[in-house]
PDB file of N, CA and C in Angstrom:
ATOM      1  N   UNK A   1      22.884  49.830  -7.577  1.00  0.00           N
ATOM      2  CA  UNK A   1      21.720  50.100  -6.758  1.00  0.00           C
ATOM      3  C   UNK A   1      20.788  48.886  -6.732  1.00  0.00           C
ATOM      4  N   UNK A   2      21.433  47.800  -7.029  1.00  0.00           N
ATOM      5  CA  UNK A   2      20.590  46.777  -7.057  1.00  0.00           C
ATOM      6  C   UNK A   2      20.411  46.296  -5.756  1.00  0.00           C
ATOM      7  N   UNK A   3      20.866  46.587  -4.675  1.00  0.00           N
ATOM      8  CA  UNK A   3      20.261  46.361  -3.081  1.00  0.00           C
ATOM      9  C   UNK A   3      18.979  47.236  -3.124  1.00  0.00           C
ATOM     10  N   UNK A   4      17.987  47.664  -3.345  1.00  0.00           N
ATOM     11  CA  UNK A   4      16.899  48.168  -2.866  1.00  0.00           C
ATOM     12  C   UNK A   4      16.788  49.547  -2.545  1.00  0.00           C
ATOM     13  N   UNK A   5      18.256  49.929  -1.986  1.00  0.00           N
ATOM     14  CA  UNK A   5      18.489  51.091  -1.232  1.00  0.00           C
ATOM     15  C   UNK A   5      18.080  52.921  -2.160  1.00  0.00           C
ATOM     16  N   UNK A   6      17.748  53.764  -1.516  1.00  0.00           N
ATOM     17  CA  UNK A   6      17.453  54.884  -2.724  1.00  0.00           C
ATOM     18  C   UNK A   6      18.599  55.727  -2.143  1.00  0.00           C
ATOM     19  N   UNK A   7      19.307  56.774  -3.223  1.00  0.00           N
ATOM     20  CA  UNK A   7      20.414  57.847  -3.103  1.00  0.00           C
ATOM     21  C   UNK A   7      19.827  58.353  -1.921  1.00  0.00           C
ATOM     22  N   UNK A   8      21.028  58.964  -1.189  1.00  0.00           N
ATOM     23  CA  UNK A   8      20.412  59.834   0.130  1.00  0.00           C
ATOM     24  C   UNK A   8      20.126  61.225  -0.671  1.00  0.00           C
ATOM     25  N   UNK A   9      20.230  61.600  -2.161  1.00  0.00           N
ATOM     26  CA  UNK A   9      19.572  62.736  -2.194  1.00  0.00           C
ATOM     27  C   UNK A   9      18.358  62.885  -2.600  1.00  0.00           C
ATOM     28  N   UNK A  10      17.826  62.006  -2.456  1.00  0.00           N
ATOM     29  CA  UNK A  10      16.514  61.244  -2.864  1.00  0.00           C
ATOM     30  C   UNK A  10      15.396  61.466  -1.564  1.00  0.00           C
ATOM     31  N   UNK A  11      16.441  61.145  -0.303  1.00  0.00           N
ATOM     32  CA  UNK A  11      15.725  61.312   1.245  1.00  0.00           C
ATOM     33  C   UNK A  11      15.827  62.603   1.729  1.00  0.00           C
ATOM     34  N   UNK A  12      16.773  63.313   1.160  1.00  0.00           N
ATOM     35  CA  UNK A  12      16.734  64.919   1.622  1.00  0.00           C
ATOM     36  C   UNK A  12      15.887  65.855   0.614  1.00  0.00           C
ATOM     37  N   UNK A  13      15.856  65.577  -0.912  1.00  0.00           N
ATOM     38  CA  UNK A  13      14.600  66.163  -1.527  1.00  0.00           C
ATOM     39  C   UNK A  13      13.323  66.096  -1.051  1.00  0.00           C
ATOM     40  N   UNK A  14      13.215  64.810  -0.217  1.00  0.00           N
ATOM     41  CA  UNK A  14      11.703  64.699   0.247  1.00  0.00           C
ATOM     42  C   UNK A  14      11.643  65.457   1.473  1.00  0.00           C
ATOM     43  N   UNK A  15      12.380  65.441   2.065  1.00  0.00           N
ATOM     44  CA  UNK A  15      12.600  66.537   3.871  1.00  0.00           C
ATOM     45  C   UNK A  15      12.075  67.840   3.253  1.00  0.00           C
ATOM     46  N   UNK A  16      13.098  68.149   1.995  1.00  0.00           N
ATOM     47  CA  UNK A  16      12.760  69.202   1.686  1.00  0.00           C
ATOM     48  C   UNK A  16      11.415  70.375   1.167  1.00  0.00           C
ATOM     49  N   UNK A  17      10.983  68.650   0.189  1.00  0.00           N
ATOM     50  CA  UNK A  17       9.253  68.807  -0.033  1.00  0.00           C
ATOM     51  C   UNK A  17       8.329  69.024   1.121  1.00  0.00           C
ATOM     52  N   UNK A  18       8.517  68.500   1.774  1.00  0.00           N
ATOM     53  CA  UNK A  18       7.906  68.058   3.157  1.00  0.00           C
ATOM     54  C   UNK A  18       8.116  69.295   4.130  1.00  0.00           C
ATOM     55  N   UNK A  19       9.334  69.647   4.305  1.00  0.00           N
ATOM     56  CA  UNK A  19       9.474  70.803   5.282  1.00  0.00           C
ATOM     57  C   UNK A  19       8.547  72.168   4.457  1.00  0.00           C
ATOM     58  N   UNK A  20       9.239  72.442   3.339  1.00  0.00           N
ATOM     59  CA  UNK A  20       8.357  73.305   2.585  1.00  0.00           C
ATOM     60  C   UNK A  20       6.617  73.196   2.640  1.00  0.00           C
ATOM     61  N   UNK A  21       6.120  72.348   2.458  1.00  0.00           N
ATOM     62  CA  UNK A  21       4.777  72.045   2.636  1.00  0.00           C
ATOM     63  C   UNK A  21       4.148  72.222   4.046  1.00  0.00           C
ATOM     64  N   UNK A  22       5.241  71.934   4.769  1.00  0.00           N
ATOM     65  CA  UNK A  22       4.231  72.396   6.373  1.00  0.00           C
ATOM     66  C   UNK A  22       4.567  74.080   6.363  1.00  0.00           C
ATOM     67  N   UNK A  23       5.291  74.184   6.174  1.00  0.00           N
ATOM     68  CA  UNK A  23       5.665  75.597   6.153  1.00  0.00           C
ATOM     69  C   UNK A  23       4.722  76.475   5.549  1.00  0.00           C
ATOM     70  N   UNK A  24       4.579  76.214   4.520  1.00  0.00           N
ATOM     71  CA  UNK A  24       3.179  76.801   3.627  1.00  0.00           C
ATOM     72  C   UNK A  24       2.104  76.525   4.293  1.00  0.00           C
ATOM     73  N   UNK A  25       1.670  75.367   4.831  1.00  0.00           N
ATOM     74  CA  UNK A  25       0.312  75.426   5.164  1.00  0.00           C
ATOM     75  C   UNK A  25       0.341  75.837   6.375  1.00  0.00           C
ATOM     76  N   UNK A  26       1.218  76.094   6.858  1.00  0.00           N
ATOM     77  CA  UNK A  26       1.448  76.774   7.889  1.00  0.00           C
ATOM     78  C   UNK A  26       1.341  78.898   8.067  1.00  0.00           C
ATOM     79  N   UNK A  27       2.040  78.999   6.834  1.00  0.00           N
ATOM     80  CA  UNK A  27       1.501  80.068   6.214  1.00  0.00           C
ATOM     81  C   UNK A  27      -0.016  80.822   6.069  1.00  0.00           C
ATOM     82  N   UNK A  28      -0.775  79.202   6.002  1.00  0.00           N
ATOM     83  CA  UNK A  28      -2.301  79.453   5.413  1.00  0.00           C
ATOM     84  C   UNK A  28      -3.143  79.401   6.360  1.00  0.00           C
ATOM     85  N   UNK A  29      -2.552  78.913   7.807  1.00  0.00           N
ATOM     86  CA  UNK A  29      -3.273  78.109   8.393  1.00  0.00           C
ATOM     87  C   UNK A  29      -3.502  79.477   9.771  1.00  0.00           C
ATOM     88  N   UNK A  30      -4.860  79.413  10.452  1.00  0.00           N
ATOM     89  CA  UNK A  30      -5.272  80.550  11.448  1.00  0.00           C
ATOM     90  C   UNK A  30      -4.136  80.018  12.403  1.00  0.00           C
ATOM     91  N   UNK A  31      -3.658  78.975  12.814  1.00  0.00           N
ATOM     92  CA  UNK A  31      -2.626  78.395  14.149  1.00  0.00           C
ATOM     93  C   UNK A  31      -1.077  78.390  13.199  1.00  0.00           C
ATOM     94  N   UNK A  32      -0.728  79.229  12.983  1.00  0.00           N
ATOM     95  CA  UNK A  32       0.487  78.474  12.211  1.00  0.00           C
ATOM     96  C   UNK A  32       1.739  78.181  12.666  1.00  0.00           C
ATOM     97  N   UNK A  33       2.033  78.137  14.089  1.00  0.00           N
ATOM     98  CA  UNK A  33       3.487  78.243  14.769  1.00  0.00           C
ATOM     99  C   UNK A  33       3.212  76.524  14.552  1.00  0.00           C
ATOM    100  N   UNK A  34       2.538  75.536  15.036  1.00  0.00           N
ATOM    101  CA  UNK A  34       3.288  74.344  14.948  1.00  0.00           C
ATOM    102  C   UNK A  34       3.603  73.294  13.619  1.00  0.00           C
ATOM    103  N   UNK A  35       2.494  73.689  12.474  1.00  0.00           N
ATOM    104  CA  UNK A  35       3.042  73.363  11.220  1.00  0.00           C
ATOM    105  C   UNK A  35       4.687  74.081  10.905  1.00  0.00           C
ATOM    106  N   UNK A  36       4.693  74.973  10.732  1.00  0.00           N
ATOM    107  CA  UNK A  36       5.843  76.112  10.513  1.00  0.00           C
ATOM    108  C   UNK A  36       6.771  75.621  11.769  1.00  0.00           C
ATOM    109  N   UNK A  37       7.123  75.613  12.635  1.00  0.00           N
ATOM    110  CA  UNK A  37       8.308  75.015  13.113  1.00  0.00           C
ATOM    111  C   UNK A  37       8.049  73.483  13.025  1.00  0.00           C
ATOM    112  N   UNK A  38       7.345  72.695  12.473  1.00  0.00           N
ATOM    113  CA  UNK A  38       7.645  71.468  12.111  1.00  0.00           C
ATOM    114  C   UNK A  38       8.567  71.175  11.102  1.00  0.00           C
ATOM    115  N   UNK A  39       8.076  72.312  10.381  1.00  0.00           N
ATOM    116  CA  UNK A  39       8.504  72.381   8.228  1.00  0.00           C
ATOM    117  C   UNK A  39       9.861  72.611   8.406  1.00  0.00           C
ATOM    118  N   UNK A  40      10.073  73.659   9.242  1.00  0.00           N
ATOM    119  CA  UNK A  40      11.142  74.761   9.880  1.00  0.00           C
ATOM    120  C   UNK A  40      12.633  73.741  10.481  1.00  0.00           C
ATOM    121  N   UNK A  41      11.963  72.833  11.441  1.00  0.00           N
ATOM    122  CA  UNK A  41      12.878  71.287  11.525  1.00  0.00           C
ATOM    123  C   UNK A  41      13.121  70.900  10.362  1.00  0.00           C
ATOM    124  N   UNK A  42      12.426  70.213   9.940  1.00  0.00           N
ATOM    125  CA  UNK A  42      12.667  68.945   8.516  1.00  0.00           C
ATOM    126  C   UNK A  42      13.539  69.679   7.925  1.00  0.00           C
ATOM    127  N   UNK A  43      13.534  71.041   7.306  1.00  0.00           N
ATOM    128  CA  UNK A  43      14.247  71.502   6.560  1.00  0.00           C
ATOM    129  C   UNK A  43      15.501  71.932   7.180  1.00  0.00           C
ATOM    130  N   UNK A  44      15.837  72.570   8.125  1.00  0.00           N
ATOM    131  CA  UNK A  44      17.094  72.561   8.909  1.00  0.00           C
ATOM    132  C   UNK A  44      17.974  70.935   8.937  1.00  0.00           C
ATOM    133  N   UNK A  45      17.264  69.915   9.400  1.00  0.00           N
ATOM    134  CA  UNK A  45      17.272  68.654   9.571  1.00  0.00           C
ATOM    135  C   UNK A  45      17.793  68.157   8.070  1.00  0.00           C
ATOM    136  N   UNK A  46      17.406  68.485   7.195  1.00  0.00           N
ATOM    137  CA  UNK A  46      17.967  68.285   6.075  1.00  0.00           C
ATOM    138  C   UNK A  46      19.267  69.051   5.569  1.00  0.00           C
ATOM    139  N   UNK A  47      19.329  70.128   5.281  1.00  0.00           N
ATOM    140  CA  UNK A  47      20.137  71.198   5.198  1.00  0.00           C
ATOM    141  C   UNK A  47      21.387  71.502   5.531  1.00  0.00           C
ATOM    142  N   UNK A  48      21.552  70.612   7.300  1.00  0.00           N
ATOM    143  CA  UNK A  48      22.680  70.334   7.863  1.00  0.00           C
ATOM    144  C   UNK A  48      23.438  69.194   7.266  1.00  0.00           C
ATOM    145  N   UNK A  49      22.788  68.351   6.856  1.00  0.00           N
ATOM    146  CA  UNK A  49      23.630  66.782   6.690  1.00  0.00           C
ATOM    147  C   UNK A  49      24.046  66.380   5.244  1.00  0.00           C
ATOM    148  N   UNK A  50      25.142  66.333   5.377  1.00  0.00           N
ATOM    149  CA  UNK A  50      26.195  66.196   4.642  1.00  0.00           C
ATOM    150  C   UNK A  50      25.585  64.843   3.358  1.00  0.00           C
ATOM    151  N   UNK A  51      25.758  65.620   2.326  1.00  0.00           N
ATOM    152  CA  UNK A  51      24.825  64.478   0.847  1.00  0.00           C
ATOM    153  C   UNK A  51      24.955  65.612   0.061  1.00  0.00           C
ATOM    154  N   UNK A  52      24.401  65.529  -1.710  1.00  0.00           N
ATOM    155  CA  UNK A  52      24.617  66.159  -2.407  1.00  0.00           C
ATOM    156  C   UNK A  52      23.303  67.350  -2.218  1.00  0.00           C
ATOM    157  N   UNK A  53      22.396  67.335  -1.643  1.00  0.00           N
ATOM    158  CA  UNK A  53      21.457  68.617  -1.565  1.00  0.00           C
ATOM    159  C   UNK A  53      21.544  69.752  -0.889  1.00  0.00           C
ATOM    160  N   UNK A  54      22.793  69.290   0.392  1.00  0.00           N
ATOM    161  CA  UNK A  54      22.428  69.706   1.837  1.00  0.00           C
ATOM    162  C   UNK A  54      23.673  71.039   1.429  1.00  0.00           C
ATOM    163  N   UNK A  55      22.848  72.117   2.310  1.00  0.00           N
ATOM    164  CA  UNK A  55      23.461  73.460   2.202  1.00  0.00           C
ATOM    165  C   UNK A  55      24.315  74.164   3.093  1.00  0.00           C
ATOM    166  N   UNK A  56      24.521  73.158   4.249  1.00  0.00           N
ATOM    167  CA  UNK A  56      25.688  73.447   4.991  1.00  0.00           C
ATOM    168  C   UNK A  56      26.804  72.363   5.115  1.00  0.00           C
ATOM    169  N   UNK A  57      26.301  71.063   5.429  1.00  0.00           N
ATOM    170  CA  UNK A  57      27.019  69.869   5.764  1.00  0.00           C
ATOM    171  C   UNK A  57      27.701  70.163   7.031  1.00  0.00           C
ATOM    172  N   UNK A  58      27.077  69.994   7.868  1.00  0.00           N
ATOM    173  CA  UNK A  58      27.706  70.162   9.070  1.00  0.00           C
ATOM    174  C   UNK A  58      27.509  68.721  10.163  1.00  0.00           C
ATOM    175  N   UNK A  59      26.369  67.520   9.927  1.00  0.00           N
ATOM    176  CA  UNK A  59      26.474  66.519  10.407  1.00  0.00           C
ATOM    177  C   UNK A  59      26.490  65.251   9.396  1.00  0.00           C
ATOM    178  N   UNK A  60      27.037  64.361   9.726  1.00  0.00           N
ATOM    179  CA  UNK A  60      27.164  62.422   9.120  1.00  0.00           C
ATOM    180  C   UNK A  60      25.654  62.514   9.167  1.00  0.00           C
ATOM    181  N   UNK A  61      25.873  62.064   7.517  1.00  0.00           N
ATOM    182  CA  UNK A  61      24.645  60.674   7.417  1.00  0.00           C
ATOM    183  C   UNK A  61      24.393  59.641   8.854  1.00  0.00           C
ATOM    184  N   UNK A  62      25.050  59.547   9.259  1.00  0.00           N
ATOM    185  CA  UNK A  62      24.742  58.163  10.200  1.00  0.00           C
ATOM    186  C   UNK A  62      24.424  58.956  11.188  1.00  0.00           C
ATOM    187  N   UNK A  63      24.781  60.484  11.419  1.00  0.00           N
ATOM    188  CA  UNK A  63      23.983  60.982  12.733  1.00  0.00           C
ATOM    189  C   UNK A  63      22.802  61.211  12.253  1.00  0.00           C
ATOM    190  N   UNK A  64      22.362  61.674  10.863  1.00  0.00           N
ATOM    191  CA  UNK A  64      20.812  61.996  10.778  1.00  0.00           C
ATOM    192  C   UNK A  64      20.002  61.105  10.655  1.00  0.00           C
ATOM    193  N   UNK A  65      20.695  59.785  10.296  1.00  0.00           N
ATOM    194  CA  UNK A  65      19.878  58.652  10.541  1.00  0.00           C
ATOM    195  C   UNK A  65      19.357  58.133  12.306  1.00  0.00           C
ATOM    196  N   UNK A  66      20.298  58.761  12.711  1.00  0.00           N
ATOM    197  CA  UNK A  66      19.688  58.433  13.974  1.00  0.00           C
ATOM    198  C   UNK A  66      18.968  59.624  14.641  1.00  0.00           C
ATOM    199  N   UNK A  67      18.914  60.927  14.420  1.00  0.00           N
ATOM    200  CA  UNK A  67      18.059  61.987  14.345  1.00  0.00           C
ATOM    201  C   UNK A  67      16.540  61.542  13.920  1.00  0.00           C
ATOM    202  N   UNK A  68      16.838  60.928  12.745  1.00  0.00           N
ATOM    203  CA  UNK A  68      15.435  60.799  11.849  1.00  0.00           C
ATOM    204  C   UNK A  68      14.003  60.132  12.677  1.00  0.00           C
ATOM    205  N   UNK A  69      14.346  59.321  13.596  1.00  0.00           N
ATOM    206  CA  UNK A  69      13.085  58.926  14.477  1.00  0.00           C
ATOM    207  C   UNK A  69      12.561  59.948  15.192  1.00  0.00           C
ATOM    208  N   UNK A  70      13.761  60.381  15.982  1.00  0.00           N
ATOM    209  CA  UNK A  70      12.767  61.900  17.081  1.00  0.00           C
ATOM    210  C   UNK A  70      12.188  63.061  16.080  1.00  0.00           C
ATOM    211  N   UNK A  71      12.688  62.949  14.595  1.00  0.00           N
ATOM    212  CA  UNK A  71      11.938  64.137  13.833  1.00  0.00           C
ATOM    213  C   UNK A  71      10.499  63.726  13.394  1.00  0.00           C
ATOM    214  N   UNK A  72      10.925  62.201  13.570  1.00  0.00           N
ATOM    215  CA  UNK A  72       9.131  61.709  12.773  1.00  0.00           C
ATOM    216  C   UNK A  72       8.030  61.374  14.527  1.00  0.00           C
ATOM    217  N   UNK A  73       8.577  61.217  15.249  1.00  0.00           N
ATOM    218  CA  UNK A  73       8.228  60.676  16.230  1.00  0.00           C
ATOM    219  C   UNK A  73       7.802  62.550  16.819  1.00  0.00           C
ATOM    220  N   UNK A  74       8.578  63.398  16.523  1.00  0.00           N
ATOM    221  CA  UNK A  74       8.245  65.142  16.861  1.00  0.00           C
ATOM    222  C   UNK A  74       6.931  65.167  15.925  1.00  0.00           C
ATOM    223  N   UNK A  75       6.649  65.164  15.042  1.00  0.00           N
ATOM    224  CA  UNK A  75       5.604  65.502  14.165  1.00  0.00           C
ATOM    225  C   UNK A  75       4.639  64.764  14.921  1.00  0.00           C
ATOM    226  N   UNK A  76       4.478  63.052  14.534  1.00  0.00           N
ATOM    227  CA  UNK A  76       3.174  62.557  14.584  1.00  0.00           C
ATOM    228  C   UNK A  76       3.014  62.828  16.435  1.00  0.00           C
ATOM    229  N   UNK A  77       3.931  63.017  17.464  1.00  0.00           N
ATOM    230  CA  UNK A  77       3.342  63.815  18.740  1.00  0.00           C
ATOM    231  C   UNK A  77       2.245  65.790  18.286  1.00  0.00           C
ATOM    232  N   UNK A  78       2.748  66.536  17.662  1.00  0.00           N
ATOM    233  CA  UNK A  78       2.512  67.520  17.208  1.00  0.00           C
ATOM    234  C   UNK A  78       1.425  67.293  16.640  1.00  0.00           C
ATOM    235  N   UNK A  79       1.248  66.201  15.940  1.00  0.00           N
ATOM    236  CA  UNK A  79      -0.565  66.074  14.968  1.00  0.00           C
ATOM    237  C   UNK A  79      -1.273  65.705  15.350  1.00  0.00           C
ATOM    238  N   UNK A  80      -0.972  64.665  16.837  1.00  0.00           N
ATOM    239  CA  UNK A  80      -2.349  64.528  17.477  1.00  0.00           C
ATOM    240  C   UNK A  80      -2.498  65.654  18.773  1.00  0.00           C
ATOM    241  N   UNK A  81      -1.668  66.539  19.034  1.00  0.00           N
ATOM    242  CA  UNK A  81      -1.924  67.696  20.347  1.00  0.00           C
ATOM    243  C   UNK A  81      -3.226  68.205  20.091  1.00  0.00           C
ATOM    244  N   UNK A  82      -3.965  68.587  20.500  1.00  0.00           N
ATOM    245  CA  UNK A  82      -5.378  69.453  20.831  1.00  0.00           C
ATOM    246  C   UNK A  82      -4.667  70.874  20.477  1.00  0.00           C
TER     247      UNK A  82
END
């Protein structure tokens, strides 16, 4: 691991933190449909792709790497909406 690089189960624990956390505050929150299907992504988004966390494995690493922009690029559109 001396290239820099971190385990990909390292990048799907954090989806996972992350999906969970909108989800909850989504839970808490008076508007909660767009936190909660944000959380609701990340964690599907994770879940599918094939690494040691993921609970279906149904897509390549190299497709969720290329997924991974429209999921971050979906959110920060979603956090600035009115």
């Amino acid at each position: 691991m001396a290239d820099g690089k971190r385990p990909f189960w390292m990048h799907q624990l954090v989806e996972y933190l992350l999906g969970g956390a909108l989800v909850a505050s989504g839970a808490q929150s008076q508007t909660p449909v767009v936190p909660a299907l944000l959380g609701g992504i990340i964690l599907v988004h994770a879940a599918i792709t094939k690494g040691a966390l993921s609970a279906f494995r149904i897509i390549d690493r190299r497709v969720h790497r290329v997924i991974d922009p429209f999921v971050i690029l979906l959110c920060l559109v979603a956090a600035v909406q009115p």
